[in-house]
Every structure is written in C-alpha cells, then in structure tokens.
Protein backbone atom coordinates (compact mmCIF):
# COMPACT_ATOMS: atom_id res chain seq x y z
CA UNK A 1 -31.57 -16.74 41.36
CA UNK A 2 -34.33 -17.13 38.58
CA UNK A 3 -35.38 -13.89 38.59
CA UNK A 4 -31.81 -12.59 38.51
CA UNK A 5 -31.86 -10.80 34.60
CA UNK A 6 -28.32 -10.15 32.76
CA UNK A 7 -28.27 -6.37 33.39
CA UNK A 8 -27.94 -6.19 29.47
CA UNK A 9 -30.45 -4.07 27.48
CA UNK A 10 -31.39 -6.51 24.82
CA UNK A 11 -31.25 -5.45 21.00
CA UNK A 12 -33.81 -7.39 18.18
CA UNK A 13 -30.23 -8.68 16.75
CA UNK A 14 -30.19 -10.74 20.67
CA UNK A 15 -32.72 -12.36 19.86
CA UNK A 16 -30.96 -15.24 17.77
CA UNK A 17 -28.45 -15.78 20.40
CA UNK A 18 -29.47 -17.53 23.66
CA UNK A 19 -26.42 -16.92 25.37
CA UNK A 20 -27.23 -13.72 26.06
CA UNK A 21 -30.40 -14.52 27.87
CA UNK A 22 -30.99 -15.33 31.39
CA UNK A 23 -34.54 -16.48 32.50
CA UNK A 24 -34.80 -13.38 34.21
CA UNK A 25 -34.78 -11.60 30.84
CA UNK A 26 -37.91 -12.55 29.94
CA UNK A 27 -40.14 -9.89 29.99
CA UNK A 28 -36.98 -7.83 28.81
CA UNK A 29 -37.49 -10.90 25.52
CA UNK A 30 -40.99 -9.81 25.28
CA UNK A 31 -40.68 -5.78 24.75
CA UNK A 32 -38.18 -7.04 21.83
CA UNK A 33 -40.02 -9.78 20.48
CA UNK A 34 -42.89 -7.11 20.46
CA UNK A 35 -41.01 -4.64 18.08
CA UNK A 36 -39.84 -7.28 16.25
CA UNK A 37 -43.62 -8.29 15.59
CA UNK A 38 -44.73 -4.43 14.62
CA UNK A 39 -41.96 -3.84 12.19
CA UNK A 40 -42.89 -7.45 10.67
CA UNK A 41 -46.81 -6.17 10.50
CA UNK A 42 -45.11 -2.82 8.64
CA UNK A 43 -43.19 -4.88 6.08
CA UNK A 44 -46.60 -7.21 5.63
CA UNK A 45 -48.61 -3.80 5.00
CA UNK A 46 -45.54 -2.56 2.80
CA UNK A 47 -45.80 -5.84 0.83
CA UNK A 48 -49.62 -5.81 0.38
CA UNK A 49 -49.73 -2.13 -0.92
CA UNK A 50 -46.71 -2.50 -3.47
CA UNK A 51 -48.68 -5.83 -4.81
CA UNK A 52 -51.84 -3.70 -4.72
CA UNK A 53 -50.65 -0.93 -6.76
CA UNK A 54 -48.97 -3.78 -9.61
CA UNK A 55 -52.50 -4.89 -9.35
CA UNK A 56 -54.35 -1.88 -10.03
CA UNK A 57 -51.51 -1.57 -12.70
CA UNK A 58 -52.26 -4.40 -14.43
CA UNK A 59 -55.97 -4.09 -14.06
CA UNK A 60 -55.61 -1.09 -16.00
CA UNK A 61 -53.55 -2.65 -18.96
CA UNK A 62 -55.98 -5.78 -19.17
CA UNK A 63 -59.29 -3.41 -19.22
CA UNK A 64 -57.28 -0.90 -22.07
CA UNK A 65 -56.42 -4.41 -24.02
CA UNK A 66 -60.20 -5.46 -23.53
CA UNK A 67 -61.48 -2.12 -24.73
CA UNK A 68 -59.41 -2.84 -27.74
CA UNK A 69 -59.86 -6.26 -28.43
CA UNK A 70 -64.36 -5.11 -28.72
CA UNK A 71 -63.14 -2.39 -30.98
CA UNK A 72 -61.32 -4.45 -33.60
CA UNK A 73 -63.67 -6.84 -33.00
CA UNK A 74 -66.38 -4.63 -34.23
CA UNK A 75 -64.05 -3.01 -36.84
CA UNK A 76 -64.35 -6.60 -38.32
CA UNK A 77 -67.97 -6.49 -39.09
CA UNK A 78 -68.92 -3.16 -39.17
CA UNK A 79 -67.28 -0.97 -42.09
CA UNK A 80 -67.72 2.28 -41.05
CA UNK A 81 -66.48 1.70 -37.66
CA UNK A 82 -63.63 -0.06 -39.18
CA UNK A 83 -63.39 3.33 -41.31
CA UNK A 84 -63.68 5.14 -38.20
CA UNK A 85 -60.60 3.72 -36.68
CA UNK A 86 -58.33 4.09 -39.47
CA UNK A 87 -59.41 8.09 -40.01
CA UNK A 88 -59.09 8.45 -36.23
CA UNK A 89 -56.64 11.75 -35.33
CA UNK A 90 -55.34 13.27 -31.78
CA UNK A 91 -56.74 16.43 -30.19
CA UNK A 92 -54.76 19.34 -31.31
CA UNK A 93 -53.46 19.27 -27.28
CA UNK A 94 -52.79 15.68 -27.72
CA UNK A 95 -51.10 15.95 -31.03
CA UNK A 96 -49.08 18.76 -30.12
CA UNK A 97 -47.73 16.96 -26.97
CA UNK A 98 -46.87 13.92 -29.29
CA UNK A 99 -44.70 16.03 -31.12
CA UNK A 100 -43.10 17.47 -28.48
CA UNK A 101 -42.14 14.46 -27.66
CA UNK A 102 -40.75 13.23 -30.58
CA UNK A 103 -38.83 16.30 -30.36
CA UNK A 104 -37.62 15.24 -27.18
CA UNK A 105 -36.45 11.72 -28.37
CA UNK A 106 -34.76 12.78 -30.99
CA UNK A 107 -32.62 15.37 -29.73
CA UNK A 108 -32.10 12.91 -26.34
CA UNK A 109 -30.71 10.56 -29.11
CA UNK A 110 -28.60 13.10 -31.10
CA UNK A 111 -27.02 13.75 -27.56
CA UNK A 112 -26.44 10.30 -26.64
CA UNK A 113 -24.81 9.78 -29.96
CA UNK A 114 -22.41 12.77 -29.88
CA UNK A 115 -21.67 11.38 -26.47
C-alpha cells in the first residue's frame, strides 16, 4: 500500500501542498522538484548576467570619469593643455550628428508642446 502513487500527474504548483502526495509519489516529487531546480539555475544565470552587464556599465562610467578627473588634473598645471581643452572642437561627423540632434529635441519639444 506504500507504493500505491495518487494516479495524479503532479504540477511544480503541487509541490507546496502535501495533500496531494502519497508516498508512492515520490519519484513522481523528484522529476518536479528537478524542473523546479533547472528553471531556478536559469533565473540564477538570468540574475548574474543582468548584474554583469550594470557592471560593465558602470565600469565604463567610472573609467570615462577617471579619464577626466587626469585631464583636469593636468589642465591645472599645465597651460597649454589647459588651453587645449578649452579650444577642443567635434569632428565634422561628430558635430554634424550633434546638431542633428538638437534638431531632433527641439522639434520633439515643439510637438509635445502643441500637444
């Protein structure tokens, strides 16, 4: 009469709820408590590569903030580098894509105020 299982085919939301499990059931418990396992290893390896990629994303703004923390630094004793940084213009590319986007804002604006 042990080995006798419910005749039920058990769901990962059975799990929580005893009644529905005979001693029979047990190797029935183990095939779910086995998926339940792999999709908890898939939300762990979810988890770790959305913290790695805010990692690498912050790793990039501290390095960019480092770079510019030696520049000013140096601006401060050296004159012409300090000159350097003020004269300092885009690309043509570069500055043509900044004012594209300034175009952009602005008429985004003028249509969110008309709006």
């Amino acid at each position: 009469e042990l080995q006798k299982t419910s005749g039920v085919a058990h769901q990962k939301a059975d799990l929580g709820d005893p009644r529905k499990w005979v001693l029979g059931d047990i190797e029935g418990y183990g095939r779910v408590l086995a998926d339940v396992q792999a999709d908890v290893k898939e939300l762990k390896l979810q988890r770790l590569s959305l913290r790695l990629k805010e990692l690498d994303s912050n790793m990039l703004k501290v390095n960019t903030r480092k770079e510019e923390i030696v520049r000013f630094n140096k601006a401060k004793t050296d004159a012409e580098f300090a000159k350097m940084l003020k004269i300092r213009t885009l690309a043509p590319e570069y500055s043509e894509t900044q004012s594209q986007l300034r175009k952009n804002i602005r008429v985004s604006l003028e249509r969110l105020m008309g709006i």
